[in-house]
C-alpha atoms as a PDB file:
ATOM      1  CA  UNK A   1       0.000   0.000   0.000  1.00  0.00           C
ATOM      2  CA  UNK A   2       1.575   3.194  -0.869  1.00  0.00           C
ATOM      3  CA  UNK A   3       1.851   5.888   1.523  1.00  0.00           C
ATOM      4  CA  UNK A   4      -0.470   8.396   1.938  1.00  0.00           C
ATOM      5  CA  UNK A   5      -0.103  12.124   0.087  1.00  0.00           C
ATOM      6  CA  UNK A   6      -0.515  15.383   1.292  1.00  0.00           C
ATOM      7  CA  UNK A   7      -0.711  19.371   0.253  1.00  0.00           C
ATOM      8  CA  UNK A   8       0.622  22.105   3.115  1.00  0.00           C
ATOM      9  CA  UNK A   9      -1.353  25.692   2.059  1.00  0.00           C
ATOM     10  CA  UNK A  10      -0.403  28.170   3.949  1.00  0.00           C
ATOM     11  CA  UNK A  11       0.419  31.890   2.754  1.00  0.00           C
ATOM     12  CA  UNK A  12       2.916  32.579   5.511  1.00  0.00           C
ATOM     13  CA  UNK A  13       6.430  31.395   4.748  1.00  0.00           C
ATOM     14  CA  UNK A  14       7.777  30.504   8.093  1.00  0.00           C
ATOM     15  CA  UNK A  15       4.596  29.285   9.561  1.00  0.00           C
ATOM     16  CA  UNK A  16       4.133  27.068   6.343  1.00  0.00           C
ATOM     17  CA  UNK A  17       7.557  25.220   6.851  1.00  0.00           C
ATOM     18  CA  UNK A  18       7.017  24.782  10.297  1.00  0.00           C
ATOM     19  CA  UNK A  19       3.482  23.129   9.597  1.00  0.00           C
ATOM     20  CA  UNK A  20       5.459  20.655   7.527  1.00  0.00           C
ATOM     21  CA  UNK A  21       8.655  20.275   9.623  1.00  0.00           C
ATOM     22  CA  UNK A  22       5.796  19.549  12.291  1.00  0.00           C
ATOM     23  CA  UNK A  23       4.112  17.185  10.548  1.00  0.00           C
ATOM     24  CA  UNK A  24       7.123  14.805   8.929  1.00  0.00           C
ATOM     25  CA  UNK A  25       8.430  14.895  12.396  1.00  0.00           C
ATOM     26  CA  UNK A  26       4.578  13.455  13.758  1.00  0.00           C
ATOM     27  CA  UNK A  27       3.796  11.481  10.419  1.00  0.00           C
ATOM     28  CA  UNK A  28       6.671  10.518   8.643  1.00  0.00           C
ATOM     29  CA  UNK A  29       5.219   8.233   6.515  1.00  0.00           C
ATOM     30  CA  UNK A  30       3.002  10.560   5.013  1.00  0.00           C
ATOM     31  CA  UNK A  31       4.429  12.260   1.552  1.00  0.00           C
ATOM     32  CA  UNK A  32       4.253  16.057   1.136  1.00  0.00           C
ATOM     33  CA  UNK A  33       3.266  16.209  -2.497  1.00  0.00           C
ATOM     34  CA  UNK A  34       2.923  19.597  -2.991  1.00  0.00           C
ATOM     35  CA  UNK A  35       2.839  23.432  -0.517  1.00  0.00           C
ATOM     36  CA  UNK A  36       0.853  26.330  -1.779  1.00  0.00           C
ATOM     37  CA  UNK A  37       1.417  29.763  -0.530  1.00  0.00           C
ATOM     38  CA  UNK A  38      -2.054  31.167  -1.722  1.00  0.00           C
ATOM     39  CA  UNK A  39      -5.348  29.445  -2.404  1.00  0.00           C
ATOM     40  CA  UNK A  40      -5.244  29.368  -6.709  1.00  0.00           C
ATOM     41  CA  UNK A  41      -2.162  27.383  -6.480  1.00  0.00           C
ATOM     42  CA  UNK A  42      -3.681  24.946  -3.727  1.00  0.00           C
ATOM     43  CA  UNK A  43      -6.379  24.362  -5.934  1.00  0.00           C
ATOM     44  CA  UNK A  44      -4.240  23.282  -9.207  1.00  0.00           C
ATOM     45  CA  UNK A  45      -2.378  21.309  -6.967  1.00  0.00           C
ATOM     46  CA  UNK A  46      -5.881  19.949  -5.880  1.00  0.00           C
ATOM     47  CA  UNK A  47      -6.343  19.002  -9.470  1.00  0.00           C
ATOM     48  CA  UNK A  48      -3.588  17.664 -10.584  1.00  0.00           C
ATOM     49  CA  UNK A  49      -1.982  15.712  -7.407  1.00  0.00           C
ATOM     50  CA  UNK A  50      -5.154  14.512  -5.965  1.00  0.00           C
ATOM     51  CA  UNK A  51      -3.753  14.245  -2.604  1.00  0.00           C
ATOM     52  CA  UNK A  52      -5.159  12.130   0.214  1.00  0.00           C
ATOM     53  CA  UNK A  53      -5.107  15.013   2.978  1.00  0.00           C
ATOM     54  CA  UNK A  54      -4.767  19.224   2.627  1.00  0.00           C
ATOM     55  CA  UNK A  55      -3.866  21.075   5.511  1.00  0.00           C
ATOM     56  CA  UNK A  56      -5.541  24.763   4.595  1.00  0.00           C
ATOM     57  CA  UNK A  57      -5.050  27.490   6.060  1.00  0.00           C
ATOM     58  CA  UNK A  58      -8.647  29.556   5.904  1.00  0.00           C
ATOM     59  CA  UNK A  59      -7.700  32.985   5.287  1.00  0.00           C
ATOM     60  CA  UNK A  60      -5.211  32.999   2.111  1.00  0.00           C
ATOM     61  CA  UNK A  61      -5.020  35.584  -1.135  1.00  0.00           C
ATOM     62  CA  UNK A  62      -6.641  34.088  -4.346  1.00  0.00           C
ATOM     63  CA  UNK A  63      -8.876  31.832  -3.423  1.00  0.00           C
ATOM     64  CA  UNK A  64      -9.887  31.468   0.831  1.00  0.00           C
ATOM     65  CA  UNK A  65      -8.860  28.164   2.706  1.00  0.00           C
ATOM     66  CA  UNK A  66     -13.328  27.599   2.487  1.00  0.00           C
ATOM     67  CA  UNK A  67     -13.376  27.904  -1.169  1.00  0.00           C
ATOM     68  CA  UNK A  68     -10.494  25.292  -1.864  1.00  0.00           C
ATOM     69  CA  UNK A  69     -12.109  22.780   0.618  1.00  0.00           C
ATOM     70  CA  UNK A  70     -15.154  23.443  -1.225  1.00  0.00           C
ATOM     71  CA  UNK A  71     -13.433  22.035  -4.548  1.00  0.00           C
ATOM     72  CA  UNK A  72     -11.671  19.172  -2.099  1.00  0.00           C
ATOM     73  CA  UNK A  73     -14.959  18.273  -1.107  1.00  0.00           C
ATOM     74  CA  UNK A  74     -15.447  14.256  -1.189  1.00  0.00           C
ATOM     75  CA  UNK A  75     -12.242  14.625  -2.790  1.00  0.00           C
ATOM     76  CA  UNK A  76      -9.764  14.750   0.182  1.00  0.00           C
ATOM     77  CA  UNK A  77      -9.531  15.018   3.686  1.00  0.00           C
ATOM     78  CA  UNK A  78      -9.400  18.478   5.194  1.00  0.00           C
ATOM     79  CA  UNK A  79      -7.371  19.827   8.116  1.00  0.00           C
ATOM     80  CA  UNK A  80      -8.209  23.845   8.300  1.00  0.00           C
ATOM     81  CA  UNK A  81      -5.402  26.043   9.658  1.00  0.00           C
ATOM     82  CA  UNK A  82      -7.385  28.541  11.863  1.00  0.00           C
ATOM     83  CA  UNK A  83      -6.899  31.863  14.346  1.00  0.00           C
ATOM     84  CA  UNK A  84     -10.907  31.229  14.832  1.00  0.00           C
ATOM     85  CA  UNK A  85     -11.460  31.539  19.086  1.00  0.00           C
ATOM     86  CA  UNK A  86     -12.508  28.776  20.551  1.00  0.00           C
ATOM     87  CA  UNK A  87     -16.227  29.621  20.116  1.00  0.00           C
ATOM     88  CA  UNK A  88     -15.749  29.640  16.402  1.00  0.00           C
ATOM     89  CA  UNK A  89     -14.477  26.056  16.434  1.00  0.00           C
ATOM     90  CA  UNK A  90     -17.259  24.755  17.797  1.00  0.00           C
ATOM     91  CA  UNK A  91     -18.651  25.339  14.130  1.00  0.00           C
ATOM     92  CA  UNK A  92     -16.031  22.630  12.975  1.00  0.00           C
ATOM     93  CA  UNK A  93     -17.640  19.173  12.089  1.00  0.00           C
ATOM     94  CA  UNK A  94     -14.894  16.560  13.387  1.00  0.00           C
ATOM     95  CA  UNK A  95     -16.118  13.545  11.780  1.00  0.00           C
ATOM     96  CA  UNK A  96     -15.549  15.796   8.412  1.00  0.00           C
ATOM     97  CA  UNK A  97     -12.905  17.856   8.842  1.00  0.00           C
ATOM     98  CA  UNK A  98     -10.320  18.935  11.852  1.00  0.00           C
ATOM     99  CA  UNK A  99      -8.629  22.249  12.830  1.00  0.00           C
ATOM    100  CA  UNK A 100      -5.219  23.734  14.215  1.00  0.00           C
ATOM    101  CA  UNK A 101      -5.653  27.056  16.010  1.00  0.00           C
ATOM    102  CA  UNK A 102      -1.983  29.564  15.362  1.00  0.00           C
ATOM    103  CA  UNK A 103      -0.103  29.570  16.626  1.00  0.00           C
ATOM    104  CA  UNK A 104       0.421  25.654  16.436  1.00  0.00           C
ATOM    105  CA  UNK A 105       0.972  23.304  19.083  1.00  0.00           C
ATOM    106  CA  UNK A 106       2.586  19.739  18.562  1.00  0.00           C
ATOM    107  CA  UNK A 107       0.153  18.034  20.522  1.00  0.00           C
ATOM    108  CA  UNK A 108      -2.779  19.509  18.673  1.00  0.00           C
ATOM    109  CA  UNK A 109      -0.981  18.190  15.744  1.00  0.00           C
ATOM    110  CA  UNK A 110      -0.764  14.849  17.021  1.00  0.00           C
ATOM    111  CA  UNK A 111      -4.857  14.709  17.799  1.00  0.00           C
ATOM    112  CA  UNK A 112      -5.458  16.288  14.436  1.00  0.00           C
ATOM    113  CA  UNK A 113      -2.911  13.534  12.716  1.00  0.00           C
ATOM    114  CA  UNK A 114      -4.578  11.081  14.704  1.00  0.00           C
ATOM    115  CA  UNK A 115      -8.544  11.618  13.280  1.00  0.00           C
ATOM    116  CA  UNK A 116      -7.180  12.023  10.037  1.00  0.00           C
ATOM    117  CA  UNK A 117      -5.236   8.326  10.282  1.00  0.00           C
ATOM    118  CA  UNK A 118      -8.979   7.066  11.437  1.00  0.00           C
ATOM    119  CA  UNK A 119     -10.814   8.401   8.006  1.00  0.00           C
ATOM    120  CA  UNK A 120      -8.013   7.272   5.256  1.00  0.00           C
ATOM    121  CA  UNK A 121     -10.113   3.885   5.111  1.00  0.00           C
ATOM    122  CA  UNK A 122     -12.801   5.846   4.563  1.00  0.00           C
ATOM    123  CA  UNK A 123     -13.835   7.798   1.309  1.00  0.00           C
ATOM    124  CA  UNK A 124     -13.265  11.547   1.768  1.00  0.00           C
ATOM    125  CA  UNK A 125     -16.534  12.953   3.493  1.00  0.00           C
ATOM    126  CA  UNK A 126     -19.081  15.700   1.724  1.00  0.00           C
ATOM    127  CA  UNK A 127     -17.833  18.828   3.375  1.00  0.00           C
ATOM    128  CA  UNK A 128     -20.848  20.763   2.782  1.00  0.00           C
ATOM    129  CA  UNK A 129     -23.133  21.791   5.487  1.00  0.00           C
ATOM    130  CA  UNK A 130     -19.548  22.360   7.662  1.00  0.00           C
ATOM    131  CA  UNK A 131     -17.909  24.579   5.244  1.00  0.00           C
ATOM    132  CA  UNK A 132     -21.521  26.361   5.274  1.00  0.00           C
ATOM    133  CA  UNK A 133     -21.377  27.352   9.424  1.00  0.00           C
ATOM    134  CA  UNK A 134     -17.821  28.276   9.262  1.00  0.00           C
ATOM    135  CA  UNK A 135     -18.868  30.858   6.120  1.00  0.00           C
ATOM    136  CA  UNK A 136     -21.612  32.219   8.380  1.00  0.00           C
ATOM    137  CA  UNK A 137     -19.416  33.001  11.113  1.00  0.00           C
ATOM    138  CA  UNK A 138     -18.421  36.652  10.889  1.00  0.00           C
ATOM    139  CA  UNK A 139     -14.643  36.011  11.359  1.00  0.00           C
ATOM    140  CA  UNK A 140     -14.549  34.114   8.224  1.00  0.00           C
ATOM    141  CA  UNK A 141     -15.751  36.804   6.100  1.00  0.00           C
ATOM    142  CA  UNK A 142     -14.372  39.755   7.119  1.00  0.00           C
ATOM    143  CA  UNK A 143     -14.916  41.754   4.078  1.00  0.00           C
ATOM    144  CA  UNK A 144     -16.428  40.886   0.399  1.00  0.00           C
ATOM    145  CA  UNK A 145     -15.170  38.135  -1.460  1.00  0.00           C
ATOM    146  CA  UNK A 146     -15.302  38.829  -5.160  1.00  0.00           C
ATOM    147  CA  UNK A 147     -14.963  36.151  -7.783  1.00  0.00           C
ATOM    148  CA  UNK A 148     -10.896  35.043  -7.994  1.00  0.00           C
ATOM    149  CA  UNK A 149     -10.610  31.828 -10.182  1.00  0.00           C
ATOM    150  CA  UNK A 150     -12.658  30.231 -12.719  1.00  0.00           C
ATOM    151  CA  UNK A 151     -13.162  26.946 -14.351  1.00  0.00           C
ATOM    152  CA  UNK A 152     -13.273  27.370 -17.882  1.00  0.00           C
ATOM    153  CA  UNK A 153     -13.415  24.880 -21.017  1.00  0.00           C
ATOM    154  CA  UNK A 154      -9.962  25.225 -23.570  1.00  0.00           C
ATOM    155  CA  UNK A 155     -10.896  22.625 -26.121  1.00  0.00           C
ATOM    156  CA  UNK A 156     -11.245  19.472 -24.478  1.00  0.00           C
ATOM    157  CA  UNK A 157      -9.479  20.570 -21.479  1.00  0.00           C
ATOM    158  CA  UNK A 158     -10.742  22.297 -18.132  1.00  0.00           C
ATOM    159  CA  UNK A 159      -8.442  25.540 -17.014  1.00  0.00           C
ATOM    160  CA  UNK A 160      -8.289  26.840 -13.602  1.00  0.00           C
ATOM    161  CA  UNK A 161      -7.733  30.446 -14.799  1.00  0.00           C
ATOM    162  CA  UNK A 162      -7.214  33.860 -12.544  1.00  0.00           C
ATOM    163  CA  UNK A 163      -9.647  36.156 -12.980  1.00  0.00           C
ATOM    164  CA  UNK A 164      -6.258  38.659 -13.128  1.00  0.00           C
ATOM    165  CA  UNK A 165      -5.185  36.533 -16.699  1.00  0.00           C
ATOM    166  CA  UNK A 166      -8.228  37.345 -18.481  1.00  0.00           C
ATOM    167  CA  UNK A 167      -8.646  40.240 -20.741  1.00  0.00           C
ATOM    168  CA  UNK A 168     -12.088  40.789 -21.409  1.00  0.00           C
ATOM    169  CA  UNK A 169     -15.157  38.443 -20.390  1.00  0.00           C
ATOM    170  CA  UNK A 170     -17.545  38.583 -23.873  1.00  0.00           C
ATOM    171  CA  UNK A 171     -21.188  36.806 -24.001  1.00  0.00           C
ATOM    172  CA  UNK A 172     -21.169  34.340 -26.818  1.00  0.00           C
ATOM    173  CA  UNK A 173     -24.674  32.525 -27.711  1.00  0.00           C
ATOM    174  CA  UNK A 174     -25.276  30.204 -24.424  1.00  0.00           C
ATOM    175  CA  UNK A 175     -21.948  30.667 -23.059  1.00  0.00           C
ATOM    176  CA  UNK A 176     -19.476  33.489 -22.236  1.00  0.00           C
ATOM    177  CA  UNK A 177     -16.193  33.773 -23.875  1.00  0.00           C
ATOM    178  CA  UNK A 178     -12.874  34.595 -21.999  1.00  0.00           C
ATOM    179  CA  UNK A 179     -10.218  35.787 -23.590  1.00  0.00           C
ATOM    180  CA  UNK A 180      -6.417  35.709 -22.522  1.00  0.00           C
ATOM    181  CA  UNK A 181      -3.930  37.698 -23.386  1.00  0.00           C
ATOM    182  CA  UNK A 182      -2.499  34.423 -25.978  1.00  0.00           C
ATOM    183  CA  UNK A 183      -5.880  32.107 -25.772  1.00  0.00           C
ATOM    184  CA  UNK A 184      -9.462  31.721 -25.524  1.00  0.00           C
ATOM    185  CA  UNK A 185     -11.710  29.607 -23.220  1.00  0.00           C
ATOM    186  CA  UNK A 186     -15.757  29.300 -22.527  1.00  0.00           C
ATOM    187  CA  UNK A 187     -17.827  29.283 -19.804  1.00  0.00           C
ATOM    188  CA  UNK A 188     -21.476  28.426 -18.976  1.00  0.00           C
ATOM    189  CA  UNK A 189     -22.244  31.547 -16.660  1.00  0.00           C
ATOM    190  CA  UNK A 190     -23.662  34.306 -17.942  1.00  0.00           C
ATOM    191  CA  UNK A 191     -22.627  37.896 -18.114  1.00  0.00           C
ATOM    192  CA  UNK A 192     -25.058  38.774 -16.119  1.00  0.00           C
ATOM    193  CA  UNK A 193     -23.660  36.897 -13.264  1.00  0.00           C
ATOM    194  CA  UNK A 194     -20.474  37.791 -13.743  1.00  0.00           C
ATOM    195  CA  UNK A 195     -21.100  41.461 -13.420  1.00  0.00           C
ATOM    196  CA  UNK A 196     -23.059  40.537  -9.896  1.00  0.00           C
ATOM    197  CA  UNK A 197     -19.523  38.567  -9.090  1.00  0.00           C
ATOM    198  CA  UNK A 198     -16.541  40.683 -10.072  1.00  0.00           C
ATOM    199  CA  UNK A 199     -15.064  43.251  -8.409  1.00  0.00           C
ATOM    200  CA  UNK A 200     -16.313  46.226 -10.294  1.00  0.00           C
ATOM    201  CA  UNK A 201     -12.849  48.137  -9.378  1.00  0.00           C
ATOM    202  CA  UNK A 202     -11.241  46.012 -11.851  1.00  0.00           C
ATOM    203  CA  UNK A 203     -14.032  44.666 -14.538  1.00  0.00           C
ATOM    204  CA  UNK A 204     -15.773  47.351 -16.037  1.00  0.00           C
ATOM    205  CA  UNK A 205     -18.842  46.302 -18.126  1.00  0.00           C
ATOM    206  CA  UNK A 206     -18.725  48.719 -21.611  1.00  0.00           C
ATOM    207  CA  UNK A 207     -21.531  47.027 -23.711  1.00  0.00           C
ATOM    208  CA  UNK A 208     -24.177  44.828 -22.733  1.00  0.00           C
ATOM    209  CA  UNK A 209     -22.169  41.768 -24.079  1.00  0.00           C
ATOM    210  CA  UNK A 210     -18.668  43.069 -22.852  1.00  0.00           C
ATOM    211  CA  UNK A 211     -16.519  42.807 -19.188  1.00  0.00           C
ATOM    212  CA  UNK A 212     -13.248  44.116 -19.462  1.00  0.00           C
ATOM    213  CA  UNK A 213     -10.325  43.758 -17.354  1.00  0.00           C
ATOM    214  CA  UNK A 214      -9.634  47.735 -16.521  1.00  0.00           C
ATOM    215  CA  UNK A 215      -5.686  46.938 -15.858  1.00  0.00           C
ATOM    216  CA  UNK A 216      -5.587  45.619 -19.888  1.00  0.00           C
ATOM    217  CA  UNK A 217      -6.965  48.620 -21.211  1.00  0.00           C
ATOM    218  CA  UNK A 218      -4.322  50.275 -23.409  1.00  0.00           C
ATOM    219  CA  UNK A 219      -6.346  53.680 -24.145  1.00  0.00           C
ATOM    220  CA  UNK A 220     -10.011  54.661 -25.913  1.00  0.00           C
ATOM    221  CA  UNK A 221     -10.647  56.540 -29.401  1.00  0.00           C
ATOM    222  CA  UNK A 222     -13.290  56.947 -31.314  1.00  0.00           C
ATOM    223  CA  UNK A 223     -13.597  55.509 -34.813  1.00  0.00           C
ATOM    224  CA  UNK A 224     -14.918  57.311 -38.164  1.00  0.00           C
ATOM    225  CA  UNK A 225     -18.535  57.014 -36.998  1.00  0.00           C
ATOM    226  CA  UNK A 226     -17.835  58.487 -33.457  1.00  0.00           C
ATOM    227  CA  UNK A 227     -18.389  55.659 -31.832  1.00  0.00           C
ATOM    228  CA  UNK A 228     -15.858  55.100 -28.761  1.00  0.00           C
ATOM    229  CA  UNK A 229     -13.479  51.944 -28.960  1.00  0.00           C
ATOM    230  CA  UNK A 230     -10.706  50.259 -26.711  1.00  0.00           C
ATOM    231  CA  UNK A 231      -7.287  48.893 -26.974  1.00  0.00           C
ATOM    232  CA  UNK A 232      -5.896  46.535 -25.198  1.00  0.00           C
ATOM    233  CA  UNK A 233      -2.349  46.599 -23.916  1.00  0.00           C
ATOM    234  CA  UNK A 234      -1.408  42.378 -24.985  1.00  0.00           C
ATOM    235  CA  UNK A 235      -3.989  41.929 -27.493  1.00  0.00           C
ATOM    236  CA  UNK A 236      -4.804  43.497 -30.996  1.00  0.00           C
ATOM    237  CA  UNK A 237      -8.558  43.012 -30.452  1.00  0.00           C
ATOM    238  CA  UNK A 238     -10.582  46.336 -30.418  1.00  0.00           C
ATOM    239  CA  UNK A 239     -13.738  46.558 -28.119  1.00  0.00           C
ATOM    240  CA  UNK A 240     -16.898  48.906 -28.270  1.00  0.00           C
ATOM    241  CA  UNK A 241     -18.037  51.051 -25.684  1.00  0.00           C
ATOM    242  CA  UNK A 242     -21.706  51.675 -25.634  1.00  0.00           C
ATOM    243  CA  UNK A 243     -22.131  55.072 -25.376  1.00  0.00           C
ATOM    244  CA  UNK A 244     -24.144  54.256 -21.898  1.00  0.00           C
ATOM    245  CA  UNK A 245     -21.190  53.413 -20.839  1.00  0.00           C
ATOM    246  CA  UNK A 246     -18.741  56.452 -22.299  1.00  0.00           C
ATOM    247  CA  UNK A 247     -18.360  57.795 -19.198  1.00  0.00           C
ATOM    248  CA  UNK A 248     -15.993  55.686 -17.854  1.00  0.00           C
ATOM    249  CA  UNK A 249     -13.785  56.711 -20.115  1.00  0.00           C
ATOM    250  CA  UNK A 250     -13.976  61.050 -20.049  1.00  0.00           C
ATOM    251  CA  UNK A 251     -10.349  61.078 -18.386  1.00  0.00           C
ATOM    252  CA  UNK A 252      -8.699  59.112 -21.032  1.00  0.00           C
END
């Protein structure tokens, strides 16, 4: 039987290396696969090493330690990372999932080792209706989360994409096209959606059909009818502004 895998995903450096000294020290037959130091990369490591256990640490940039176990749901076993009190634990489900409060103790490392051990025979539990009373406590979302990663369909393939790579988001018949600055992939949700989803700071929407990314704008001109276009700053692709939307643009 080989030995068990794991991914450490933690966005502090020295905290992150002493989670794993910690843990090869209390489980040394258990393989570190892969360490993440934000929540995008944990989740293509998700995908592509399938690991038996993630260690998460809840609050991270890119994508929050809820929103990867969300994708590792009935996927692979979940330890979160946590400064939650100890009235916010009390949220935590421990037949699905387990918790280390920071700073980290070795012998809460050893329990949390321990319950994991119990559930490898086991297949990885539905973290659901868990991850749903840790979102609802108020330390877990301290502010707005805007959309930060997206699933999207490159030929045959499916692309875990930044929402900071894309260009412009473009509805297309039933889906919505996203364009890269070298590519182009499709999604099923709509426009509308993703206007309700975005941060509006950095996606401005210029035409009913049209999201674009506000850091890839290269500068706006009008054409020979008047009519107010964009360039982009990576891409030769021009875009209309609707003139509802012209105002966006007076400074430029």
């Amino acid at each position: 039987m080989k030995n068990p895998t794991a991914i450490v995903a933690e966005d502090e450096a020295t905290l992150r290396a002493e989670l794993i000294e910690q843990i090869t020290r209390l489980w040394p037959e258990l393989h570190i696969a892969g360490e993440a130091s934000d929540g995008v990369q944990a989740l293509r490591l998700l995908d592509e090493l399938r690991p038996d256990v993630m260690f998460l640490d809840i609050q991270m940039p890119g994508a929050t330690g809820l929103e990867v176990a969300r994708q590792a749901s009935g996927r692979s076993r979940v330890v979160f990372v946590t400064a939650y009190d100890e009235h916010a634990v009390a949220a935590f489900d421990h037949g699905a999932v387990d918790y280390l409060l920071k700073p980290l103790q070795p012998a809460r490392l050893f329990t949390a080792i321990g319950r994991v051990k119990e559930r490898l025979g086991d297949a990885p539990s539905d973290l659901g209706a868990v991850l749903d009373r840790l979102a609802a406590l108020p330390s877990a979302t301290p502010t707005r989360q805007y959309l930060r990663w997206i699933n999207a369909s490159i030929g045959q393939t499916l692309k875990l994409i930044t929402v900071d790579e894309v260009q412009y988001f473009q509805a297309d018949n039933k889906y919505t096209r996203v364009t890269l600055r070298d590519s182009e992939a499709l999604i099923r949700k709509p426009l509308k959606e993703l206007v309700e989803e975005l941060d509006p700071q950095q996606f401005w929407q210029i035409h009913r059909s049209t999201l674009v990314n506000a850091n890839a704008i290269a500068g706006a001109s009008r054409d020979f009818r008047g009519r107010l276009q964009l360039k982009l700053k990576e891409r030769h692709d021009t875009l209309l502004v609707a003139e509802s939307y012209a105002h966006l643009f007076k400074q430029m």
